[in-house]
Protein backbone atom coordinates (compact mmCIF):
# COMPACT_ATOMS: atom_id res chain seq x y z
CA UNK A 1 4.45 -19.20 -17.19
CA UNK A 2 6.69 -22.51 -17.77
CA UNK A 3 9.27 -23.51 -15.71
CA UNK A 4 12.01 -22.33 -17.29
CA UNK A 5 10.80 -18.87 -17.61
CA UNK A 6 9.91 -19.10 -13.57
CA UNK A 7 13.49 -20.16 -13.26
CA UNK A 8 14.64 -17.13 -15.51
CA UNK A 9 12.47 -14.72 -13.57
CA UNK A 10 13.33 -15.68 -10.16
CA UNK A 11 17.37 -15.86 -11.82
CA UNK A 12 16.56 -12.31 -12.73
CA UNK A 13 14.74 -11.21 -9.97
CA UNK A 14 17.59 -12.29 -7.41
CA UNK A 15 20.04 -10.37 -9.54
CA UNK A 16 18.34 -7.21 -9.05
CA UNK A 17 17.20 -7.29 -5.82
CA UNK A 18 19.88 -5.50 -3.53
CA UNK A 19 19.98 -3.33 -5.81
CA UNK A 20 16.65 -2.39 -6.27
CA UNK A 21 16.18 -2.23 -2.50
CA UNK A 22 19.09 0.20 -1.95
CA UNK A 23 18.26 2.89 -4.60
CA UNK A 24 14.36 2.59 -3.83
CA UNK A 25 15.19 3.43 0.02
CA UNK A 26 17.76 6.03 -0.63
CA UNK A 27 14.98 7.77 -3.31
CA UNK A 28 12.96 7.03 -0.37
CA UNK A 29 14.51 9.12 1.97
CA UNK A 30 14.62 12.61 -0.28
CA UNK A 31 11.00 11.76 -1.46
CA UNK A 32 8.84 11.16 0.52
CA UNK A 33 5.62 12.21 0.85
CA UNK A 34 4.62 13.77 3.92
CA UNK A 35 0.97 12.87 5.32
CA UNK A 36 -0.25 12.87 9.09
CA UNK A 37 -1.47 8.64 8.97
CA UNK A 38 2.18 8.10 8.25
CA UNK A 39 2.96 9.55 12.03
CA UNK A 40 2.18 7.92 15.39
CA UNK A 41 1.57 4.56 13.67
CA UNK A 42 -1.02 2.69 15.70
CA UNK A 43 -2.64 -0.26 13.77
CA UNK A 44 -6.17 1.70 14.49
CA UNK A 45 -5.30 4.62 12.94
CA UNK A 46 -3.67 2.56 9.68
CA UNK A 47 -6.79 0.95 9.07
CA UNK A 48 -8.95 3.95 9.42
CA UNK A 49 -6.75 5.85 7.28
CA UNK A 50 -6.68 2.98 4.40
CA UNK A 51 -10.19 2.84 4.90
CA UNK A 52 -10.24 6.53 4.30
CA UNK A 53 -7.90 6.27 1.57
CA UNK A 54 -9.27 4.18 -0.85
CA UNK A 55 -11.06 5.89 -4.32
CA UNK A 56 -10.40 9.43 -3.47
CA UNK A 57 -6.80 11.31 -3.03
CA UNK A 58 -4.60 11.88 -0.19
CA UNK A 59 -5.34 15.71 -0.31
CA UNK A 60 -8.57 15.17 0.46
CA UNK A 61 -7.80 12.67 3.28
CA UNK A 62 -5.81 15.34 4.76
CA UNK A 63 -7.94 17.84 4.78
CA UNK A 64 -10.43 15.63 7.67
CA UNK A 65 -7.49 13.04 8.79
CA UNK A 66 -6.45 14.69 11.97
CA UNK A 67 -10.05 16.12 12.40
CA UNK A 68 -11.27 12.38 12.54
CA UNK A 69 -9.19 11.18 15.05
CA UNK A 70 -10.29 13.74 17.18
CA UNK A 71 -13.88 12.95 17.05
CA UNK A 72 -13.62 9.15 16.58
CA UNK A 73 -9.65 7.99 18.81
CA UNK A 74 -11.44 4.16 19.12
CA UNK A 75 -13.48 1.74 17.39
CA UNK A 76 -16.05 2.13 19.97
CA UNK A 77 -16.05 5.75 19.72
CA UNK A 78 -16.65 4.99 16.00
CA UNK A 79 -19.32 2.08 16.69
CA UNK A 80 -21.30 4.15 18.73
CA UNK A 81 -21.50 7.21 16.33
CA UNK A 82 -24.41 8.82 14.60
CA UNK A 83 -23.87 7.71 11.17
CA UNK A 84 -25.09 11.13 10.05
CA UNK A 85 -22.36 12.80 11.75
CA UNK A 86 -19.79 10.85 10.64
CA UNK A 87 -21.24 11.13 6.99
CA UNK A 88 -21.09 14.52 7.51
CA UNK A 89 -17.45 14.60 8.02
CA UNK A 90 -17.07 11.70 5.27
CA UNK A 91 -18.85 14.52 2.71
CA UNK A 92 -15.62 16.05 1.70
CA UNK A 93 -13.99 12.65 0.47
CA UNK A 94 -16.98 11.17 -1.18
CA UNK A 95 -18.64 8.00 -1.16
CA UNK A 96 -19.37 9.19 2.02
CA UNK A 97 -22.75 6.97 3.07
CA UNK A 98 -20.84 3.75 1.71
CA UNK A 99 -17.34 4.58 3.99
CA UNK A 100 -19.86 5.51 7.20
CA UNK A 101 -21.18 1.61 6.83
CA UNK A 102 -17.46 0.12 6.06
CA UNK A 103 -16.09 1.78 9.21
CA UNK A 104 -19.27 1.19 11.93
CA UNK A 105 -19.49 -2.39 10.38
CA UNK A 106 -15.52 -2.95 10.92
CA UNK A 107 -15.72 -0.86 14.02
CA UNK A 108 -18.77 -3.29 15.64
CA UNK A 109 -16.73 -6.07 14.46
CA UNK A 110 -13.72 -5.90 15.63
CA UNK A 111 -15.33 -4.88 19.07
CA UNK A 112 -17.49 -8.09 18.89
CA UNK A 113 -14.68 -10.37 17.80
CA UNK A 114 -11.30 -9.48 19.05
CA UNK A 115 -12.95 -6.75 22.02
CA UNK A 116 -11.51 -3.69 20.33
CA UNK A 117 -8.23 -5.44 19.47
CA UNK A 118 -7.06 -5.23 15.97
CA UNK A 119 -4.85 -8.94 15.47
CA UNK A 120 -1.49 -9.30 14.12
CA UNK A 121 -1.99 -12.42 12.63
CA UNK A 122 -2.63 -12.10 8.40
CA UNK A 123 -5.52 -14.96 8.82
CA UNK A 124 -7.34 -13.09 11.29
CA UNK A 125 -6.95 -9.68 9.30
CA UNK A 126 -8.71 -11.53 6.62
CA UNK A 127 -11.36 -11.99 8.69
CA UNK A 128 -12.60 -8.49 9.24
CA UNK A 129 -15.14 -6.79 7.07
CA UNK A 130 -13.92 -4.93 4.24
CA UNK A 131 -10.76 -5.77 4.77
CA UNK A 132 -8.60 -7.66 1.82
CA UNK A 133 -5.13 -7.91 1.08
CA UNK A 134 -3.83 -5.04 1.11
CA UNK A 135 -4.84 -2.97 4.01
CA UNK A 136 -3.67 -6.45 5.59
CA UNK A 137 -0.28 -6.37 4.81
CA UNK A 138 -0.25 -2.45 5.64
CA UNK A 139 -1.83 -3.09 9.06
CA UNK A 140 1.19 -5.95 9.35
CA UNK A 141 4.14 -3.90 8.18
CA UNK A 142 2.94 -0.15 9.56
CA UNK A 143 1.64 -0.96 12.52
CA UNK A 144 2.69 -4.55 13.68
CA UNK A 145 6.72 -4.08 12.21
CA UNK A 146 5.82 -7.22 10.37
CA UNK A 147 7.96 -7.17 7.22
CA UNK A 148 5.26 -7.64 4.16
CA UNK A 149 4.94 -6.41 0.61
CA UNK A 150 1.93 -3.81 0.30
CA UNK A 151 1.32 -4.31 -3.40
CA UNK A 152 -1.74 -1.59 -4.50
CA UNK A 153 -2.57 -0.27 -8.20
CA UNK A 154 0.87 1.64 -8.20
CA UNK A 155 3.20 -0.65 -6.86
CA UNK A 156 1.55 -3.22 -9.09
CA UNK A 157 2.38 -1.26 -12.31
CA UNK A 158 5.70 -0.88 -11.29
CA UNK A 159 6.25 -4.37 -10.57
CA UNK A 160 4.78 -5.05 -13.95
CA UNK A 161 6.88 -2.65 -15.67
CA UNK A 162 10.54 -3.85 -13.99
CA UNK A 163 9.88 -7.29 -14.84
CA UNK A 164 8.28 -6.77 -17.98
CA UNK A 165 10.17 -8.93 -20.12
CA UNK A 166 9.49 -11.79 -17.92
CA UNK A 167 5.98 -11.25 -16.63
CA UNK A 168 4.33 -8.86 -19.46
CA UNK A 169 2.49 -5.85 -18.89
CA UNK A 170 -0.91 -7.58 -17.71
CA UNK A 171 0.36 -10.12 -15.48
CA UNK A 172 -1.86 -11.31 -12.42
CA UNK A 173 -2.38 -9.88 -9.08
CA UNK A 174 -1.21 -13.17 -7.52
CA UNK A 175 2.44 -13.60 -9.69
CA UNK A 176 3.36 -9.78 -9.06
CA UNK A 177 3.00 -10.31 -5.19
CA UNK A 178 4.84 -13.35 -5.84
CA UNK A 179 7.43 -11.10 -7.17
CA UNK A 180 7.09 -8.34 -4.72
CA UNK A 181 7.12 -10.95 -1.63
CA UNK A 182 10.90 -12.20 -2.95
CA UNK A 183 11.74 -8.33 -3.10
CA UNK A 184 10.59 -7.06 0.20
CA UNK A 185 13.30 -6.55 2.60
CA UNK A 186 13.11 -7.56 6.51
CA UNK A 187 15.39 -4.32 7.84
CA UNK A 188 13.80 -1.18 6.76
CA UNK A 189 10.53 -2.74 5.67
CA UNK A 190 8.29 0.34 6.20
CA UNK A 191 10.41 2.75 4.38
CA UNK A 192 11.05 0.25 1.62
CA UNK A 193 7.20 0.09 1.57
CA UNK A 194 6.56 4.09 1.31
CA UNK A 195 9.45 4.64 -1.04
CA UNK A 196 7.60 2.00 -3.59
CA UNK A 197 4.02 3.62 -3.43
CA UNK A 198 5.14 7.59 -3.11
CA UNK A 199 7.77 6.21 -6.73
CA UNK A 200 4.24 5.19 -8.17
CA UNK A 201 2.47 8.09 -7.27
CA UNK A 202 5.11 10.62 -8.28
CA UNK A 203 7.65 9.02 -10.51
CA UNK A 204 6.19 5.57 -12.22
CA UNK A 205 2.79 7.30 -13.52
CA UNK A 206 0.28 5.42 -15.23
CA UNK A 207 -0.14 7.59 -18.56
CA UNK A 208 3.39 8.87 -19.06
CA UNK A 209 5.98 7.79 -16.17
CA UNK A 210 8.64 10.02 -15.68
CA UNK A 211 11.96 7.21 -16.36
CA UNK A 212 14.54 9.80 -16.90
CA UNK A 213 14.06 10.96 -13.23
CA UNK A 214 13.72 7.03 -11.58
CA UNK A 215 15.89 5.68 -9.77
CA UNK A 216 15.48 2.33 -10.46
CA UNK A 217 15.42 2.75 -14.58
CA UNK A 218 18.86 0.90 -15.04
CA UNK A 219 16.69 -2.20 -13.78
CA UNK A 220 13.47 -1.65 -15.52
CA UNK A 221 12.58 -3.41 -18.71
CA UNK A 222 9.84 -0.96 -19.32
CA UNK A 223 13.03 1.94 -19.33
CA UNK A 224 15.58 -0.40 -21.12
CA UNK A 225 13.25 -1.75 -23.91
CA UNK A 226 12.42 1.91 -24.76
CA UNK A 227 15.95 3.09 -24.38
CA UNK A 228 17.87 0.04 -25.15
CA UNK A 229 21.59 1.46 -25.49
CA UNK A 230 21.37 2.54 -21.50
């Protein structure tokens, strides 16, 4: 992007922003979707249940969530575990022998490193195994009340599809957390947070998004080029 259109964008972006945040939070609020990791936040059980969460669906995480936490409460009940046991459990998610590793590895890590403290600094986040960006920023905001954008596959899409006109359907990782950074509030960060993924997963769907139900079409590009007289 050149400067001018960085100007326009951020112009644009500022524009829509309280407005964006209010209707998103108020959606929010009716919508969302209920799941046991979103209750008695600790920042252990928001990393086991991203962990958990990735490349199969929340149904499925449900279905063992609770069951987990029984049998593994700590990272050194989980870094002391048969790894057949907890592959086992892992069975009905899939991936299971791959997800037993990721969790004993970031179990015997964080153990070794911060003595069974998970940090609430970004940089030191980073540092633990098989742990990017994202589940970062949702170990920040969920567990630490650190206000952060969580930008996954869904929120990405609709960040791509709002700002379409300025940032095109295929823009980068990088300039759409750019984006979602300037967006994220500071009060009511966690249900601002949950009311953007749950609209992804329910409303803003990849193959055909549902944009006479959204509450944020007014301010969508995607929505406005399609229906251009709204």
């Amino acid at each position: 992007m050149n400067a001018e259109t960085d100007i326009a964008m951020v112009e644009d972006i500022e524009q829509k922003k309280s407005t964006f945040r209010t209707r998103l939070i108020q959606w929010g609020l009716n919508n969302f979707r209920r799941f046991p990791w979103r209750r008695d936040r600790t920042p252990y059980s928001v990393l086991i249940s991203e962990i958990l969460l990735r490349r199969t669906t929340a149904s499925a995480v449900k279905r063992i969530y609770e069951e987990f936490l029984l049998k593994y409460p700590n990272f050194q009940a989980l870094a002391n575990t048969n790894s057949k046991s907890l592959e086992k459990l892992l069975a009905n998610i899939g991936f299971h022998k791959r997800r037993t590793k990721m969790l004993i590895d970031v179990a015997r890590f964080i153990i070794r490193r911060y003595a069974g403290e998970i940090p609430s600094s970004k940089e030191e986040l980073l540092r633990i195994p098989n742990v990017g960006d994202y589940t970062a920023n949702a170990i920040l905001t969920l567990a630490h009340g650190v206000p952060t954008a969580m930008v996954d596959s869904n929120v990405l899409r609709i960040m791509r599809r709002v700002f379409m006109r300025h940032v095109g359907r295929k823009a980068s990782y990088k300039e759409i957390q750019s984006i979602a950074n300037s967006l994220s509030p500071d009060a009511n960060n966690q249900e601002y947070n949950y009311a953007l993924l749950d609209l992804g997963a329910a409303v803003c769907l990849y193959t055909i998004p549902k944009c006479g139900i959204c509450p944020i079409n007014g301010l969508c590009d995607y929505y406005l080029c399609k229906n251009p007289h709204h």
